[in-house]
Every structure is written in C-alpha cells, then in structure tokens.
PDB file of N, CA and C in Angstrom:
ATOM      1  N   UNK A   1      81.096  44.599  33.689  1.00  0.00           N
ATOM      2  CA  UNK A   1      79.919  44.713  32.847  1.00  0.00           C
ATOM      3  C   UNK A   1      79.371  46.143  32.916  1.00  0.00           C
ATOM      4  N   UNK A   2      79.198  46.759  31.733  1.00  0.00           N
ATOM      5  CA  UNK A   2      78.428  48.165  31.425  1.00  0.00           C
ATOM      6  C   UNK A   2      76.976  48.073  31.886  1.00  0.00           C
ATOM      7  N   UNK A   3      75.786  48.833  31.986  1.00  0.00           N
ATOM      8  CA  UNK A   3      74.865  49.335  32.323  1.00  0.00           C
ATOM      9  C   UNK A   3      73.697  47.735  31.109  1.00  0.00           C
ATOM     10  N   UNK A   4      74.286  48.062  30.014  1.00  0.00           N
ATOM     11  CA  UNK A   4      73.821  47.449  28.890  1.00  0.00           C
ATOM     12  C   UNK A   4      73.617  45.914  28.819  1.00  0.00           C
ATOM     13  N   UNK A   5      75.323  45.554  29.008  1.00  0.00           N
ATOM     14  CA  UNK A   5      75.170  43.625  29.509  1.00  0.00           C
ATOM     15  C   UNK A   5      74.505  43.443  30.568  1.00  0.00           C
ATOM     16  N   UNK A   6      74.407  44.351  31.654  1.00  0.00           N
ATOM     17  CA  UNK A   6      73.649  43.689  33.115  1.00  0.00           C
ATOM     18  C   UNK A   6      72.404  43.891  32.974  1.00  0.00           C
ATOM     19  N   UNK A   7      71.616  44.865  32.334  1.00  0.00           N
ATOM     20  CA  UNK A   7      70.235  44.708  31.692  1.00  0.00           C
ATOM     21  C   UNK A   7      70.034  43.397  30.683  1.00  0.00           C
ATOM     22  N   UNK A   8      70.243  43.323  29.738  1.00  0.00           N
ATOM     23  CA  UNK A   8      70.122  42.475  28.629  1.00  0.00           C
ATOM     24  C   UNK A   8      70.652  41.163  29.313  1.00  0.00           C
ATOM     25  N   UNK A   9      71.674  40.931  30.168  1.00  0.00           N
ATOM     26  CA  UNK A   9      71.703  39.475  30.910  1.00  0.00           C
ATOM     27  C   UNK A   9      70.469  39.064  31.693  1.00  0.00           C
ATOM     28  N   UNK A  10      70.003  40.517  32.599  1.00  0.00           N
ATOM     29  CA  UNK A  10      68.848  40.362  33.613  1.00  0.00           C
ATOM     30  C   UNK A  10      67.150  39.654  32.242  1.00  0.00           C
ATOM     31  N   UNK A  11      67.590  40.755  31.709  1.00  0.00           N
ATOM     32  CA  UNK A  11      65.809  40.213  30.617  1.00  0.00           C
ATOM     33  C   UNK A  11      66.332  38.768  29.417  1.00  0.00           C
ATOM     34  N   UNK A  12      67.161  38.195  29.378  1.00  0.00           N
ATOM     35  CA  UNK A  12      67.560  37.184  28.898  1.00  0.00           C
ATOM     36  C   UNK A  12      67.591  36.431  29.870  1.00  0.00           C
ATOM     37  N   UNK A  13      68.432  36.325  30.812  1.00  0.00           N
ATOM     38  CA  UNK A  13      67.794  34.980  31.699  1.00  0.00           C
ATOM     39  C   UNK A  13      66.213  34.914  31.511  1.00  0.00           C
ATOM     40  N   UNK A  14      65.686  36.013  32.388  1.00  0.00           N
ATOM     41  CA  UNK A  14      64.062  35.882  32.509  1.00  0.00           C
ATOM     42  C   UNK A  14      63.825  35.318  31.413  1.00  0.00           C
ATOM     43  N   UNK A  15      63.515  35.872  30.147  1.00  0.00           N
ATOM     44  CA  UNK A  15      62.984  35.064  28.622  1.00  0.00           C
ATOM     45  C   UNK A  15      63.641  34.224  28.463  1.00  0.00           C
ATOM     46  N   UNK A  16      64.331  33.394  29.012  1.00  0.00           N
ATOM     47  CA  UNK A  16      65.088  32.005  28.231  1.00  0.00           C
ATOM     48  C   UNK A  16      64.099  30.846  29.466  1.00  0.00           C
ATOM     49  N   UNK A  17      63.937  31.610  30.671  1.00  0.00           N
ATOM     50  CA  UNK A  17      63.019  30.504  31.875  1.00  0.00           C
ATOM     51  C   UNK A  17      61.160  30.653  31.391  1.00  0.00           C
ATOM     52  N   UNK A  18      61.102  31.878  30.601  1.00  0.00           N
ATOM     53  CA  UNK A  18      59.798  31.656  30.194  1.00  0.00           C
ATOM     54  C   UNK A  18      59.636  30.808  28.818  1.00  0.00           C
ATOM     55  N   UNK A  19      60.897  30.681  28.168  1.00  0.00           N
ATOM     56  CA  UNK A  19      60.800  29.999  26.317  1.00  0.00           C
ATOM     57  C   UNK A  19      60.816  28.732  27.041  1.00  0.00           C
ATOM     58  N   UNK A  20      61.008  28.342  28.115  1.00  0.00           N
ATOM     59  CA  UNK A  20      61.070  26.580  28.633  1.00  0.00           C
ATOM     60  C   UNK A  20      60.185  26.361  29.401  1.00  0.00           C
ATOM     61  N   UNK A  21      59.181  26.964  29.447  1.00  0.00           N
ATOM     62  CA  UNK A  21      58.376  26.124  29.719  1.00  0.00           C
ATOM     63  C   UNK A  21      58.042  27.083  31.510  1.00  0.00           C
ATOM     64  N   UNK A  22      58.622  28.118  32.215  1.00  0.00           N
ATOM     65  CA  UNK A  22      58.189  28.558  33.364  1.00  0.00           C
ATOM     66  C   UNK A  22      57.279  29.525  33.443  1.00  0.00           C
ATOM     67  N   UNK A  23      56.364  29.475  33.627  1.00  0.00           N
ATOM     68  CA  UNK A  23      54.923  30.500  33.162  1.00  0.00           C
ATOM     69  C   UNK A  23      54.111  31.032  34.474  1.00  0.00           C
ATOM     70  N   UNK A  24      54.945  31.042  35.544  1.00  0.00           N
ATOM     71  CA  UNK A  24      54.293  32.161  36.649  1.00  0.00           C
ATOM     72  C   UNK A  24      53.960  33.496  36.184  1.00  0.00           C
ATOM     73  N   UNK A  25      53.527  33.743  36.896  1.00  0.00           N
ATOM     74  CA  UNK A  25      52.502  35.141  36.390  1.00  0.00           C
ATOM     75  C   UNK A  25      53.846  36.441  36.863  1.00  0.00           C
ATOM     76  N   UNK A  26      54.762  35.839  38.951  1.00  0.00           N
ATOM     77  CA  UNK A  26      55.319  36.470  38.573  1.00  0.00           C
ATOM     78  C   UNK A  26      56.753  36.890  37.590  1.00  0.00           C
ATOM     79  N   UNK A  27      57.058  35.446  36.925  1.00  0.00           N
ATOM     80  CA  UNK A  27      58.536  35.661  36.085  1.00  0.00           C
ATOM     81  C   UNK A  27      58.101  36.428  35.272  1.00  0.00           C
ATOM     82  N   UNK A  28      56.526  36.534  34.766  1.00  0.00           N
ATOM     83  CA  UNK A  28      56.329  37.463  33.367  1.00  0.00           C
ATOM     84  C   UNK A  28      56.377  38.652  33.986  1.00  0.00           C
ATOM     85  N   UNK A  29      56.089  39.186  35.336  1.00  0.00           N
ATOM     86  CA  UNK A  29      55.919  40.670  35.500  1.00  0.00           C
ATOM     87  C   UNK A  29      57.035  41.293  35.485  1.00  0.00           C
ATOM     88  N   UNK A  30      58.105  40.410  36.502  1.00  0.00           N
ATOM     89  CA  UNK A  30      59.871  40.585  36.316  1.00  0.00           C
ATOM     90  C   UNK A  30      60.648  40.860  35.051  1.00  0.00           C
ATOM     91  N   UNK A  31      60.122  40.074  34.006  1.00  0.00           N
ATOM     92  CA  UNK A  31      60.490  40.478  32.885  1.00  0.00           C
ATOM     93  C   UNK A  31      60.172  41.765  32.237  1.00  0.00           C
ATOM     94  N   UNK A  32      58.667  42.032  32.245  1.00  0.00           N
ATOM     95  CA  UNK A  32      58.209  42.782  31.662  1.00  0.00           C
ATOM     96  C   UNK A  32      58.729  44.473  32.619  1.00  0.00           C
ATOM     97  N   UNK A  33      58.754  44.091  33.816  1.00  0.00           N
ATOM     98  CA  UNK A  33      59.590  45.360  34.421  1.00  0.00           C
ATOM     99  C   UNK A  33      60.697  45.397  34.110  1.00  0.00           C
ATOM    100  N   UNK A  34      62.023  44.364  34.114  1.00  0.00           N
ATOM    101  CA  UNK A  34      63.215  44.415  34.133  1.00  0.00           C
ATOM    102  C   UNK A  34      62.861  45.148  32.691  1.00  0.00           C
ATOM    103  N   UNK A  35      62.590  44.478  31.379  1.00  0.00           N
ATOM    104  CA  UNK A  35      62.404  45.337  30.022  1.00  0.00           C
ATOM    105  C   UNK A  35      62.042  46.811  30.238  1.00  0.00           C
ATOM    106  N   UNK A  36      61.116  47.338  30.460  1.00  0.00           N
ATOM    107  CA  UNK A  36      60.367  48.805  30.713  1.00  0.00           C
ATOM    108  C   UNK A  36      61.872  49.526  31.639  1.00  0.00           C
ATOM    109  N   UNK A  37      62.118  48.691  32.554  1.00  0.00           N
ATOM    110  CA  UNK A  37      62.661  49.764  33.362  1.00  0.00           C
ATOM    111  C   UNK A  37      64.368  50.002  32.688  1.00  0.00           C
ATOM    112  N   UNK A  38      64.862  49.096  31.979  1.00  0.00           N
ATOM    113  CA  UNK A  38      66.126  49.119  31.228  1.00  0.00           C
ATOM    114  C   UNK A  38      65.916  50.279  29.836  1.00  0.00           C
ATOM    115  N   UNK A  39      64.839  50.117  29.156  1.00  0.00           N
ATOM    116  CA  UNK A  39      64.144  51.005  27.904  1.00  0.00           C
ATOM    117  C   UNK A  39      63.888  52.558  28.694  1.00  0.00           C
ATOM    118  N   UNK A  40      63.479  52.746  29.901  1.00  0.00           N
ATOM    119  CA  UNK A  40      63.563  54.138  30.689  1.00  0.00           C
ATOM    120  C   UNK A  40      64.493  54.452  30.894  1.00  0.00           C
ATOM    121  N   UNK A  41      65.313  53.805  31.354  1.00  0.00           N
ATOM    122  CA  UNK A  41      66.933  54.554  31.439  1.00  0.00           C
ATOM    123  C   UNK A  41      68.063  54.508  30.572  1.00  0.00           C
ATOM    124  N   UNK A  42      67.120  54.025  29.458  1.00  0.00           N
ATOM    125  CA  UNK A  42      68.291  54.248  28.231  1.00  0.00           C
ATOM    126  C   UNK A  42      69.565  52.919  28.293  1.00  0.00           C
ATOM    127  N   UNK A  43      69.729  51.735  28.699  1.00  0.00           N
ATOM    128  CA  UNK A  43      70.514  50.942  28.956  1.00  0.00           C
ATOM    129  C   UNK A  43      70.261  50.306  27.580  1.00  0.00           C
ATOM    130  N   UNK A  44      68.685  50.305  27.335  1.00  0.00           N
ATOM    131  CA  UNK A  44      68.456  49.191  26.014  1.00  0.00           C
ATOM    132  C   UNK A  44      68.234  49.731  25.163  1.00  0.00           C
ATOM    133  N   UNK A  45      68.538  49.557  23.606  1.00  0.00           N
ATOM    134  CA  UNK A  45      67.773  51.064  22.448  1.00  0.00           C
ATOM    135  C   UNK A  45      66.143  50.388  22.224  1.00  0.00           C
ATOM    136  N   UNK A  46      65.709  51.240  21.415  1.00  0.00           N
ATOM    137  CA  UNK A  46      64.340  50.515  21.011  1.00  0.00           C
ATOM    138  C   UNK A  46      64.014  49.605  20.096  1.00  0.00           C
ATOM    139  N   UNK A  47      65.368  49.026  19.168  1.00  0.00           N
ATOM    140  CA  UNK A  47      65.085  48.058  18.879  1.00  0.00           C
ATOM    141  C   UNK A  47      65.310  46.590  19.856  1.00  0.00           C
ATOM    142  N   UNK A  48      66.155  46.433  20.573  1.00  0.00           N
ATOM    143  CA  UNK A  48      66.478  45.889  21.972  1.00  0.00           C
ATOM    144  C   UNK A  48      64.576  45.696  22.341  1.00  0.00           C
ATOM    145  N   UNK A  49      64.110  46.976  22.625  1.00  0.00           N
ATOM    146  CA  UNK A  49      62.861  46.676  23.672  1.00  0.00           C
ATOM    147  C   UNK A  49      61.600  45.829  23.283  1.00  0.00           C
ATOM    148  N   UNK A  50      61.609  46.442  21.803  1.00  0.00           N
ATOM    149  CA  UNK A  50      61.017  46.016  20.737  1.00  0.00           C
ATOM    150  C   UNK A  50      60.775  43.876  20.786  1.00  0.00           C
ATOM    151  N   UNK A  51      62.279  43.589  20.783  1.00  0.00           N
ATOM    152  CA  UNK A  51      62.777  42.148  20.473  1.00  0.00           C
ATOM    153  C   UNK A  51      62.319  41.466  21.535  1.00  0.00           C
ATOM    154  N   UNK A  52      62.408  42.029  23.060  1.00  0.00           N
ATOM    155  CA  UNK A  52      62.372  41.349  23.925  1.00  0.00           C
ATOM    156  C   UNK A  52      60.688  41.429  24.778  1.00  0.00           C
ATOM    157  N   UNK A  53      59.968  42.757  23.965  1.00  0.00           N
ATOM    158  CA  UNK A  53      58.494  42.341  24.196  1.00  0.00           C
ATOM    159  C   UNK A  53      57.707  41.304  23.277  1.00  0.00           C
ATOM    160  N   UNK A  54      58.104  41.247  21.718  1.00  0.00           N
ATOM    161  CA  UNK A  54      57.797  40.139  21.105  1.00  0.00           C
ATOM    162  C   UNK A  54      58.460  38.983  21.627  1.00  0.00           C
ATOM    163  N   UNK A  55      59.664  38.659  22.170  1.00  0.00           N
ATOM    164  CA  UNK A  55      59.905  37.437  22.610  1.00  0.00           C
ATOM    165  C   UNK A  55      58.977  37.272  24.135  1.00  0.00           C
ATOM    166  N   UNK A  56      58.574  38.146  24.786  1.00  0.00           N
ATOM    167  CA  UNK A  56      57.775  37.973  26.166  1.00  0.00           C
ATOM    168  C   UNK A  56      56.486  37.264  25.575  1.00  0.00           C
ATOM    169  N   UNK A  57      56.002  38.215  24.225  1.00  0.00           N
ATOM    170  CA  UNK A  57      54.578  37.692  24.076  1.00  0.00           C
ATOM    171  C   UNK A  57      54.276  36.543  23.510  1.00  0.00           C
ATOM    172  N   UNK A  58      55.378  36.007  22.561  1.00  0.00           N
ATOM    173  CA  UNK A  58      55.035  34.949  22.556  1.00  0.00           C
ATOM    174  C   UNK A  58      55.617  33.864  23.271  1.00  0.00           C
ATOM    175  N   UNK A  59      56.430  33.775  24.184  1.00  0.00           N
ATOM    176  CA  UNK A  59      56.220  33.191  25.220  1.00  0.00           C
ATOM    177  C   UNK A  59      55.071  32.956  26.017  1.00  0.00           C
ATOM    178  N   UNK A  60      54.491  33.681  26.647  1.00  0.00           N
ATOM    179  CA  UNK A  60      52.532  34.170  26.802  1.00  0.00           C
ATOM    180  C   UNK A  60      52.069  33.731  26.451  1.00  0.00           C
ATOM    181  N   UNK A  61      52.159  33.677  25.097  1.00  0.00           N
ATOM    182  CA  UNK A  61      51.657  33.496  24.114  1.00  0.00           C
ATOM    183  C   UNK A  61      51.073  31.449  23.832  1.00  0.00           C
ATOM    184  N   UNK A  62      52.248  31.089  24.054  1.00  0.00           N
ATOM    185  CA  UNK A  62      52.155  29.462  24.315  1.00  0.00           C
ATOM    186  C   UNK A  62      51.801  29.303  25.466  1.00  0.00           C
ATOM    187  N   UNK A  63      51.846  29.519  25.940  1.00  0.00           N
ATOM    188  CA  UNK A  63      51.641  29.165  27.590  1.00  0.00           C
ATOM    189  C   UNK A  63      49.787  29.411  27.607  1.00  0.00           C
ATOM    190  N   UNK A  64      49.403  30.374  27.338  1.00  0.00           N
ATOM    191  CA  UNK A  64      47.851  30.450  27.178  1.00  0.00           C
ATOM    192  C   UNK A  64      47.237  29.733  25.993  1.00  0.00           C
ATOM    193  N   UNK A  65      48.159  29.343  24.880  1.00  0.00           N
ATOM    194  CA  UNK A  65      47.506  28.356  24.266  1.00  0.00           C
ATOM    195  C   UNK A  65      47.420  26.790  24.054  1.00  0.00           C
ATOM    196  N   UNK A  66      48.293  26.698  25.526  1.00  0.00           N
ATOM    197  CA  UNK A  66      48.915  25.387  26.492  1.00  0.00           C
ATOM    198  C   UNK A  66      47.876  25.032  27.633  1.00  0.00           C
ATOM    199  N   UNK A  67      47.287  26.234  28.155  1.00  0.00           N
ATOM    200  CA  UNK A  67      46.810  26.028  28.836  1.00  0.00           C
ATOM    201  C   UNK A  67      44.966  25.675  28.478  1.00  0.00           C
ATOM    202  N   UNK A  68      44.928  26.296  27.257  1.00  0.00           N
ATOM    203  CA  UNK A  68      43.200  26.297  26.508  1.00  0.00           C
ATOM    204  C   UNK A  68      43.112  24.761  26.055  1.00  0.00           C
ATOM    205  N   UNK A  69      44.605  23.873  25.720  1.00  0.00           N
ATOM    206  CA  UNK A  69      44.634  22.887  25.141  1.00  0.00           C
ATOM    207  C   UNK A  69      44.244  21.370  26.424  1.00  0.00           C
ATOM    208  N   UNK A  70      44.893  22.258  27.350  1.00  0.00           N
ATOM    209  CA  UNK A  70      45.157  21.200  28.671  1.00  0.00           C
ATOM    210  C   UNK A  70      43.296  21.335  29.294  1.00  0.00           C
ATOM    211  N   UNK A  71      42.790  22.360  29.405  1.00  0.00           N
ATOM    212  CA  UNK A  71      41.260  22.436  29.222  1.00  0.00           C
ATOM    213  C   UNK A  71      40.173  22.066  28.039  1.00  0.00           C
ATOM    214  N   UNK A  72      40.996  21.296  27.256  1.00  0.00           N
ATOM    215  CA  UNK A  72      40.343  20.982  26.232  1.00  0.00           C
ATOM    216  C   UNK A  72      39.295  21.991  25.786  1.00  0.00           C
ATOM    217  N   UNK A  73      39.387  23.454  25.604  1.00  0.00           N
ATOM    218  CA  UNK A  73      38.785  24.454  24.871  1.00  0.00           C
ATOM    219  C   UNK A  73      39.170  24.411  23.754  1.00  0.00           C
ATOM    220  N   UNK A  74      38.515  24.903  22.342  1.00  0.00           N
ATOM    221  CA  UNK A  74      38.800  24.512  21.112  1.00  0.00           C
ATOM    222  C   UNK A  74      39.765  25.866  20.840  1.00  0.00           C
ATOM    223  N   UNK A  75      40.764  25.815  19.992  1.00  0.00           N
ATOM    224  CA  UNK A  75      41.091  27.143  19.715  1.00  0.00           C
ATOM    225  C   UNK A  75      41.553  26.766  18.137  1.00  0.00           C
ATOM    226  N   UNK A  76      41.127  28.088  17.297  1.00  0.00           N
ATOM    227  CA  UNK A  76      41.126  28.185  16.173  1.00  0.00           C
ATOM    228  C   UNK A  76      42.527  28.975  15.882  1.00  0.00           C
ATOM    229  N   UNK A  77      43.741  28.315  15.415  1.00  0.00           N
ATOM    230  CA  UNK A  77      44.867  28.752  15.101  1.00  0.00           C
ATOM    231  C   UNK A  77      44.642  29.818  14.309  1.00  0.00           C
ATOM    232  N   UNK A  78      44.199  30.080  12.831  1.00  0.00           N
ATOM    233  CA  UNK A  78      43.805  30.712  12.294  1.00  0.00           C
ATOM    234  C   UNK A  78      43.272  32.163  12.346  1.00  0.00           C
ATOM    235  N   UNK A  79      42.516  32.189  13.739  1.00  0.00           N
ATOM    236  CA  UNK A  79      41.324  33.445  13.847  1.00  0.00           C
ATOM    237  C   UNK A  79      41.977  33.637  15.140  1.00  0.00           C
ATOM    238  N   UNK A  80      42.892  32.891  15.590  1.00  0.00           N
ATOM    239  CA  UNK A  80      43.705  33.410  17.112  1.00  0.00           C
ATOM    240  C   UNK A  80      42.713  33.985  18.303  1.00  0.00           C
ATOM    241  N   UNK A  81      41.855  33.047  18.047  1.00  0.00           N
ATOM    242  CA  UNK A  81      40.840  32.968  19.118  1.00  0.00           C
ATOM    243  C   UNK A  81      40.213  31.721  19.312  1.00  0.00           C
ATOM    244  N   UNK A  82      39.574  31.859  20.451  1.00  0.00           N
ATOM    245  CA  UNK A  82      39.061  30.454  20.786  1.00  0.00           C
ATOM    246  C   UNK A  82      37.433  30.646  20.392  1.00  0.00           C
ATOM    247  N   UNK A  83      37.831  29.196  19.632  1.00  0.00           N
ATOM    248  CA  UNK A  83      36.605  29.087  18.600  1.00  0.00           C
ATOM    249  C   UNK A  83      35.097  28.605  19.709  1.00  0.00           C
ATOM    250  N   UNK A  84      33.946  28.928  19.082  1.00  0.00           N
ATOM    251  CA  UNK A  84      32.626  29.006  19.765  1.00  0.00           C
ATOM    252  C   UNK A  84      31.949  28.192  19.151  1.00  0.00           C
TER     253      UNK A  84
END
C-alpha cells in the first residue's frame, strides 16, 4: 500500500464507525486528525479532504440531532436550530 491507500483506509474506517452509529468525542478527533494530518502531507488532494470533512460533519451532525431528540428538545429541521 502507497502513502494514499493507508491514509484513505485509516479516515474510512474511522467515518464508516461514525456513519453507524459510534459517536465518542474521541473517534471524531481521530478522524478529524487522521484527515488534517493526511491533507498536510499531501497523501490526500483537496478534493479527498473536502469529502471526508463533509462526511465527518454530517455524521456530527446526526448524532447531535440524536441526541436533542433523546432530550426531547424541539429542533426545527428547517432553521437548523433548536427551536425556542
């Protein structure tokens, strides 16, 4: 494996354990380093870095609006905030 598959395997595992449902605070930081630090050394291009911070965020992304739901806080799909 080149520089390229062992990055992009490392931030694909991570985002495939956060799209199912694993939402520790630290798998997101792992990811979000393994991404940054593969995009610094040139392993990933910028469309690569691009793909795999929108796939981080919305991963995040459910998970905080999983968690507003499980607190029964109201959230307004629409205005992507939690409604008052």
């Amino acid at each position: 494996m080149n520089r390229h598959d062992t990055a992009a395997a490392m931030i694909e595992t991570r985002l495939l354990k956060m799209e199912v449902g694993d939402d520790s605070i630290q798998l997101s930081s792992e990811t979000d380093m393994a991404t940054e630090m593969a995009y610094a050394q040139g392993d990933i291009d910028c469309s690569e870095y691009q793909g795999y911070v929108e796939r981080r965020h919305r991963a995040r992304t459910r998970h905080f609006r999983n968690q507003l739901k499980r607190l029964g806080v109201p959230y307004d799909n629409a205005a992507c905030s939690v409604a008052h």
